[in-house]
N, C-alpha and C. Protein backbone atom coordinates (compact mmCIF):
# COMPACT_ATOMS: atom_id res chain seq x y z
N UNK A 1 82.62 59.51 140.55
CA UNK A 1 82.59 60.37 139.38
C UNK A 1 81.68 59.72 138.34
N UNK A 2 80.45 60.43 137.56
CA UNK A 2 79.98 60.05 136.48
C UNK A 2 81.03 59.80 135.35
N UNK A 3 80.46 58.87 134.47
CA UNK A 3 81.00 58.79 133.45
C UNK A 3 80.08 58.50 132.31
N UNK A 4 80.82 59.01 131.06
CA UNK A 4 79.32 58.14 129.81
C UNK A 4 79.92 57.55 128.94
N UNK A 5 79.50 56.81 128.80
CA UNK A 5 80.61 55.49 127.83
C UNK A 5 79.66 56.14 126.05
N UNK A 6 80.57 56.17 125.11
CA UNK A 6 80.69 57.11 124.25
C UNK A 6 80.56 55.74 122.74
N UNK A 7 79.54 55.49 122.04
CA UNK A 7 79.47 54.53 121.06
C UNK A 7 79.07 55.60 119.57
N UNK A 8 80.13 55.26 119.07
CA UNK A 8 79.46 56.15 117.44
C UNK A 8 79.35 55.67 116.64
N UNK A 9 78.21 56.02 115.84
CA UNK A 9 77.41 55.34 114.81
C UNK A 9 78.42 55.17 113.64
N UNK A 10 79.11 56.37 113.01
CA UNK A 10 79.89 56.53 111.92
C UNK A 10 81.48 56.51 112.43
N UNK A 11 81.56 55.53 113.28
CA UNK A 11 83.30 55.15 113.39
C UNK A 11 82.84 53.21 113.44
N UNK A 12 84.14 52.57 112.99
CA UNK A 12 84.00 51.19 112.93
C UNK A 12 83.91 50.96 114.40
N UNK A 13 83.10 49.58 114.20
CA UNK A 13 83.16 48.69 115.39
C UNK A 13 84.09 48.69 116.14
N UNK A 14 84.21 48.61 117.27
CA UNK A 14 85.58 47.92 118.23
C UNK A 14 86.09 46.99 118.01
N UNK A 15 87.39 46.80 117.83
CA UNK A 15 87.89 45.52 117.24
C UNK A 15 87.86 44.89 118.57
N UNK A 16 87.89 45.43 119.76
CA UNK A 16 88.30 44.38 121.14
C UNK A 16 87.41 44.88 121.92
N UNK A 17 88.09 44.85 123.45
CA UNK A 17 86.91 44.92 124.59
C UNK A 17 87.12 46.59 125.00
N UNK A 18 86.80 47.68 124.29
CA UNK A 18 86.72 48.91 125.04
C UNK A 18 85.71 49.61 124.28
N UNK A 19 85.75 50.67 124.68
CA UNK A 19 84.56 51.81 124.31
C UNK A 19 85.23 52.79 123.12
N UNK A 20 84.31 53.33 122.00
CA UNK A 20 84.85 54.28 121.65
C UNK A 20 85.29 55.46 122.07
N UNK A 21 84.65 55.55 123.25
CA UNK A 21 84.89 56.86 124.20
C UNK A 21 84.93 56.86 125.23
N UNK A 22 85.21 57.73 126.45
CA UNK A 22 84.32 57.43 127.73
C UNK A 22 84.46 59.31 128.28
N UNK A 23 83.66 59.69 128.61
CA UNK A 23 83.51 60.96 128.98
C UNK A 23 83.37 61.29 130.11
N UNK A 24 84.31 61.53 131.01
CA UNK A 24 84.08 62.19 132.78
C UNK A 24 84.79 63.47 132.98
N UNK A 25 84.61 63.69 133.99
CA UNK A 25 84.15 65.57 134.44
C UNK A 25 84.46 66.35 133.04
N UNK A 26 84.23 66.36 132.41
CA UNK A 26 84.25 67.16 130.93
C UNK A 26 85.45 66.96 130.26
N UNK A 27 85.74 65.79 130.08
CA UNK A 27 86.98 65.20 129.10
C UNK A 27 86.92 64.36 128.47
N UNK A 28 86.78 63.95 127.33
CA UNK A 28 86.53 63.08 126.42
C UNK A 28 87.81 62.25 126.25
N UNK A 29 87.88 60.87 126.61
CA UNK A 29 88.98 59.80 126.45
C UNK A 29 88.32 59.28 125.27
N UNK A 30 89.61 59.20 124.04
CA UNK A 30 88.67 58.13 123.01
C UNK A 30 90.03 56.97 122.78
N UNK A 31 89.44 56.00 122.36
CA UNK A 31 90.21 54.90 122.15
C UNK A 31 90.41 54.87 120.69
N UNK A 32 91.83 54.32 120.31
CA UNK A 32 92.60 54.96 119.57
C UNK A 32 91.94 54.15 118.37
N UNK A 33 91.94 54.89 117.18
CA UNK A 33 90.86 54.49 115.92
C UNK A 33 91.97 54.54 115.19
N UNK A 34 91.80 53.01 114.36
CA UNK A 34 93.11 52.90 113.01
C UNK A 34 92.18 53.04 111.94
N UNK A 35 92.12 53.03 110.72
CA UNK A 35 91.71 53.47 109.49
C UNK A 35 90.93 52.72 109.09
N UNK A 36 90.22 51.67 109.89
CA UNK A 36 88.83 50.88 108.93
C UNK A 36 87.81 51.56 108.23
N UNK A 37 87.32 51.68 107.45
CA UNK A 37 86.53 52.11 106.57
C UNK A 37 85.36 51.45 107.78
N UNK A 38 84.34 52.30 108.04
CA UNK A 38 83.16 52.04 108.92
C UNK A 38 82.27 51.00 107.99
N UNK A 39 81.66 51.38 106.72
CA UNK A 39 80.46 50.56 106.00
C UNK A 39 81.31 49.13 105.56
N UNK A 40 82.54 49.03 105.33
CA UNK A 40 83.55 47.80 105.11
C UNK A 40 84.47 47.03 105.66
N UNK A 41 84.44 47.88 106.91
CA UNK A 41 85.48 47.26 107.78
C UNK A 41 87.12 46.37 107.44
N UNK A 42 87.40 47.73 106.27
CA UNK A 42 88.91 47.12 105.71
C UNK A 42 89.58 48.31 105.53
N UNK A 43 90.62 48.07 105.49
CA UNK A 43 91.53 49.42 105.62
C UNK A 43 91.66 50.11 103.77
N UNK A 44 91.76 51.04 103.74
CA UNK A 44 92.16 51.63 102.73
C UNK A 44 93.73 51.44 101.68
N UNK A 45 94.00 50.84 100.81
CA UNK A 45 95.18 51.05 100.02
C UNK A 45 95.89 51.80 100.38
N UNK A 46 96.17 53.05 100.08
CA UNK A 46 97.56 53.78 100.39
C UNK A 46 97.09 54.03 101.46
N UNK A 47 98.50 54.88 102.06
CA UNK A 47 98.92 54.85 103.76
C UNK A 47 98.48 56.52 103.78
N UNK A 48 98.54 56.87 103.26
CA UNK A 48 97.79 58.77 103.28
C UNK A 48 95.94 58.32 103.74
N UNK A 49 95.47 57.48 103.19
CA UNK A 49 94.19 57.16 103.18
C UNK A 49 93.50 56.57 104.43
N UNK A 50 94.75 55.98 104.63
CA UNK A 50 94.49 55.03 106.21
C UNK A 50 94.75 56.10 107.12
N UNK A 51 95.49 57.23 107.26
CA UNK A 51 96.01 57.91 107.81
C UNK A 51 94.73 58.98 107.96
N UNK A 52 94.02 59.31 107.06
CA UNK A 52 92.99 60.10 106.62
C UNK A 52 91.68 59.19 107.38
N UNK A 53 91.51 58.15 107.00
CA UNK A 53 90.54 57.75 107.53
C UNK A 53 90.24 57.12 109.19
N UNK A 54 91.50 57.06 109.28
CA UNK A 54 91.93 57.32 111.21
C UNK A 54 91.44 58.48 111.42
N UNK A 55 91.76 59.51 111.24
CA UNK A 55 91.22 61.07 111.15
C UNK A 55 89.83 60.94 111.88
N UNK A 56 89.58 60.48 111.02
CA UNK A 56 87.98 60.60 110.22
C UNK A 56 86.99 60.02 111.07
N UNK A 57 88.27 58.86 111.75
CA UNK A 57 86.95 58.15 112.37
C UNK A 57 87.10 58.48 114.31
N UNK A 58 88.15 59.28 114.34
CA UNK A 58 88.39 59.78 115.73
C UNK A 58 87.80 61.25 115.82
N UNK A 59 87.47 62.17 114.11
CA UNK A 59 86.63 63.13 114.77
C UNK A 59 85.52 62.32 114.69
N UNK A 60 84.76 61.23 114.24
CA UNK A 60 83.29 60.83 114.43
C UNK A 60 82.74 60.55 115.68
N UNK A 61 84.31 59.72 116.41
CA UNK A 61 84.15 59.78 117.53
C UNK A 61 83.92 60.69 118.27
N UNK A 62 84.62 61.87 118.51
CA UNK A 62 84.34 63.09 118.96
C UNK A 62 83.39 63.64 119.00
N UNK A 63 82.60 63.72 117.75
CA UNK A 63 81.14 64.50 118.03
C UNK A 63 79.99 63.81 118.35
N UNK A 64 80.39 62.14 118.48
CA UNK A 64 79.35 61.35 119.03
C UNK A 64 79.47 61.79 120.68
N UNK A 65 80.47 61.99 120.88
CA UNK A 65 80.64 62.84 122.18
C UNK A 65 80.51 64.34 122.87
N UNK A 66 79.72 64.99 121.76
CA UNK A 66 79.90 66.28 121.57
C UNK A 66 81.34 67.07 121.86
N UNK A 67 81.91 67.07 121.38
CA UNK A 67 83.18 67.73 121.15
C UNK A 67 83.21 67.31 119.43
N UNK A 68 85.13 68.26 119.01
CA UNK A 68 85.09 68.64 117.77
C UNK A 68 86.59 68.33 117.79
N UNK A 69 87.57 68.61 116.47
CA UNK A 69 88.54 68.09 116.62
C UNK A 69 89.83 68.94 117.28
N UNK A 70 88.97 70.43 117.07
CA UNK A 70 89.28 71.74 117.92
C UNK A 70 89.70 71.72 119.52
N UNK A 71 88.83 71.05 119.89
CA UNK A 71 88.82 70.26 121.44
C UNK A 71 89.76 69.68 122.15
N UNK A 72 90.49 69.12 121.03
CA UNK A 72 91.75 67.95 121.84
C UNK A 72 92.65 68.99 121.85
N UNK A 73 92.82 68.30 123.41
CA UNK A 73 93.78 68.88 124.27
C UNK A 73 95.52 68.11 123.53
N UNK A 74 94.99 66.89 123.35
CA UNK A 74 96.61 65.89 123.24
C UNK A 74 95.56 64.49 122.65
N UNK A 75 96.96 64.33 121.60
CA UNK A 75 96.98 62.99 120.86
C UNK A 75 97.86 62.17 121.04
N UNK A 76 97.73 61.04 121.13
CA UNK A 76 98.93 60.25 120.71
C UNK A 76 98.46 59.27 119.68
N UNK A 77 99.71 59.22 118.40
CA UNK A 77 99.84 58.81 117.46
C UNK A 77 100.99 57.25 117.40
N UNK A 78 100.35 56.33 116.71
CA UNK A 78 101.00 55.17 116.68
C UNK A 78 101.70 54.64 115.14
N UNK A 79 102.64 54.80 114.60
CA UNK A 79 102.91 54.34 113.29
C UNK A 79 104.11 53.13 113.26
N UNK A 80 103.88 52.19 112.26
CA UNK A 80 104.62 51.40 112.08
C UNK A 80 105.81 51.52 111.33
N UNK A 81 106.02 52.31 110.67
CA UNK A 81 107.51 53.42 109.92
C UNK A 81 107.70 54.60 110.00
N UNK A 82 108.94 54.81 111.02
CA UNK A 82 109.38 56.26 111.12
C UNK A 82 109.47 57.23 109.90
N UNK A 83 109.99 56.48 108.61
CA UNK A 83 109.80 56.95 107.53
C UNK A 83 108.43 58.20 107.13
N UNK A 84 107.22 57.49 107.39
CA UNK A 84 105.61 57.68 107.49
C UNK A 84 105.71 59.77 108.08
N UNK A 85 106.12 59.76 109.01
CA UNK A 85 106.15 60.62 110.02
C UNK A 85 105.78 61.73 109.31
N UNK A 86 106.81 62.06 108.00
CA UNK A 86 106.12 63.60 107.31
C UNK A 86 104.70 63.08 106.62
N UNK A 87 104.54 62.03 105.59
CA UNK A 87 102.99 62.20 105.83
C UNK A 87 101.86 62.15 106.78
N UNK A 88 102.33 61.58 107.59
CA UNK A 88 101.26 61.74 108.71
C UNK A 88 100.64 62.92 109.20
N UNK A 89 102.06 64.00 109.51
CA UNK A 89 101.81 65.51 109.65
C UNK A 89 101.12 66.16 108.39
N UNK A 90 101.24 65.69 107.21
CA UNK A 90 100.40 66.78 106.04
C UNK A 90 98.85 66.08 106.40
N UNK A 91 98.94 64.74 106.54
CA UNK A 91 97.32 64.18 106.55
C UNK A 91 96.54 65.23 108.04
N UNK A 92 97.28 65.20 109.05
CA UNK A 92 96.97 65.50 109.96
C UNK A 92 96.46 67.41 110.21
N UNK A 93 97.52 68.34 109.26
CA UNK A 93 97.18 69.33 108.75
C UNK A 93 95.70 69.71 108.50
N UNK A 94 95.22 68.53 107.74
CA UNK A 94 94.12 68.74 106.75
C UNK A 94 92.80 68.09 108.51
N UNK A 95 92.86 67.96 109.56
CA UNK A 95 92.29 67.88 110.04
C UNK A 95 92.25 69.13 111.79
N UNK A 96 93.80 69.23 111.98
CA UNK A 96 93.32 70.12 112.97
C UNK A 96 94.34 71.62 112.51
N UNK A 97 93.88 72.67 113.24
CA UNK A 97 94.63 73.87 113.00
C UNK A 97 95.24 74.91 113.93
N UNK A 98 96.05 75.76 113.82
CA UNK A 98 96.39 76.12 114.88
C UNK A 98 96.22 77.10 116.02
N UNK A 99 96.01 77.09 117.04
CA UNK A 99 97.46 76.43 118.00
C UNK A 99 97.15 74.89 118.12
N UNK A 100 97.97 73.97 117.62
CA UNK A 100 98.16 72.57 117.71
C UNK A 100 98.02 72.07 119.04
N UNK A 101 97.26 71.02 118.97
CA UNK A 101 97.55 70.37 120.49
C UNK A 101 99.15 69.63 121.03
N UNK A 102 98.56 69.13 121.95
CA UNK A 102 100.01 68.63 122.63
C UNK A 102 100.25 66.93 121.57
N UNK A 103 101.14 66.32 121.72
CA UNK A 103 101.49 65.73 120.64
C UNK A 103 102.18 64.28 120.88
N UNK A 104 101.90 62.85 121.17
CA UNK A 104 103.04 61.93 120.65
C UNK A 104 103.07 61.71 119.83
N UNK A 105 103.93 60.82 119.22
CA UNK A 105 104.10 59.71 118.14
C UNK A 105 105.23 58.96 118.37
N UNK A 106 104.79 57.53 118.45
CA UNK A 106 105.56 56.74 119.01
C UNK A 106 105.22 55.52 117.59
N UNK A 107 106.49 55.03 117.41
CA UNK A 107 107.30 53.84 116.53
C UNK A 107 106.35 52.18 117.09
N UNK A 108 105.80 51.51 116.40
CA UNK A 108 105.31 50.45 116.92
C UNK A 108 105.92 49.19 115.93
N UNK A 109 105.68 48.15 116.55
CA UNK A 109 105.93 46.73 115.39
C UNK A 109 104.69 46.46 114.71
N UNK A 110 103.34 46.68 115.36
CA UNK A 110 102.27 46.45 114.89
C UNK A 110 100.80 46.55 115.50
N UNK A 111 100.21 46.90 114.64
CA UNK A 111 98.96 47.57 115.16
C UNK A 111 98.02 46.59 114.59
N UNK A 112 96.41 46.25 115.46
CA UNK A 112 95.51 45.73 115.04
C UNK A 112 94.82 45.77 113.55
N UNK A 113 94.88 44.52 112.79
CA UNK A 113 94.08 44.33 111.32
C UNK A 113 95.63 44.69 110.18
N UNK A 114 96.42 44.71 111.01
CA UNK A 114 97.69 45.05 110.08
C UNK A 114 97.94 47.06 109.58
N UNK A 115 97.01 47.31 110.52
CA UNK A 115 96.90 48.52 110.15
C UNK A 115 98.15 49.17 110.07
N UNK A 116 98.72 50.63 109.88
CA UNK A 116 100.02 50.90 109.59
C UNK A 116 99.93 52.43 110.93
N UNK A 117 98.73 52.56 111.03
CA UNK A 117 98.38 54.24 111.85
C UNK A 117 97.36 54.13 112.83
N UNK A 118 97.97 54.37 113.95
CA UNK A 118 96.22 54.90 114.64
C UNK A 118 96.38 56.23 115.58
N UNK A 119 95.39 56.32 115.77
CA UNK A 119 95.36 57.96 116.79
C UNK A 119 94.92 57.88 117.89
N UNK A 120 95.02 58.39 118.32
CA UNK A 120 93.85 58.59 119.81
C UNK A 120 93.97 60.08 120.42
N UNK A 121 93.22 60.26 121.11
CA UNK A 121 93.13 61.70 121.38
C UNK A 121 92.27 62.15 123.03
N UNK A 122 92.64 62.89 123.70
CA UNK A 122 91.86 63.42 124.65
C UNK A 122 91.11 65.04 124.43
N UNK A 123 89.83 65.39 124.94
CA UNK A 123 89.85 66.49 124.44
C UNK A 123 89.12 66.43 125.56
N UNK A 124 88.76 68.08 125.68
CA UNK A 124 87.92 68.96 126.89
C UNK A 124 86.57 69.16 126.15
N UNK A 125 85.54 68.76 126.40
CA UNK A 125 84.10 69.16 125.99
C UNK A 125 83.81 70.82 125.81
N UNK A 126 83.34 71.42 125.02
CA UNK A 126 83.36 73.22 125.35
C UNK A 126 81.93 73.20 126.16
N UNK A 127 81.97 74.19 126.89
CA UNK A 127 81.22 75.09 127.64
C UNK A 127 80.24 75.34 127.59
């Protein structure tokens, strides 16, 4: 099976050893993006922001892959306080619409750079 390994200009660096993306038979795998600010590589103050800028940097990913945020099929979501959970859904509002994709969110102890959120997402390339 081809594959295309997926690097975007306007999402942060990789903090470790994977790809921002990888794209085979028309499915976009992206690796899960926490909230670094791309030009600073530091997370944002409030947790709406980090939450927003996870967003932000998993659709960048996306259209470095040609796809959109319309596309994803299924996310899974990582947060460090169950508490978090209703903002996450209003931040998340403001990025996809409906019919909603398929959905985790799973409870963690801790995420890379101390981050508090990350996303990840699969989507189908359109046609």
């Amino acid at each position: 099976m081809d594959r295309k390994i997926i690097h975007a200009e306007k999402a942060p660096a990789a903090v470790g050893l994977y790809s921002h993306a990888v794209v085979a038979g028309g499915t976009v795998y992206c690796s899960g993006q926490i909230g670094l600010v791309p030009e600073t590589g530091t997370l944002p103050g409030a947790f709406e922001a980090e939450v927003r800028q996870s967003f932000t940097n998993l659709r960048n990913v996306l259209a470095a892959s040609g796809a959109e945020m319309k596309d994803v099929v299924k996310f899974t979501l990582f947060i460090t306080e169950l508490a978090d959970f209703a903002k996450v859904n209003e931040v998340m509002g403001e990025f996809v619409d409906a019919p909603y994709p398929a959905r985790s969110c799973v409870v963690v102890k801790a995420l890379p750079k101390n981050a508090r959120f990350e996303a990840e997402a699969i989507a189908v390339l359109p046609r």
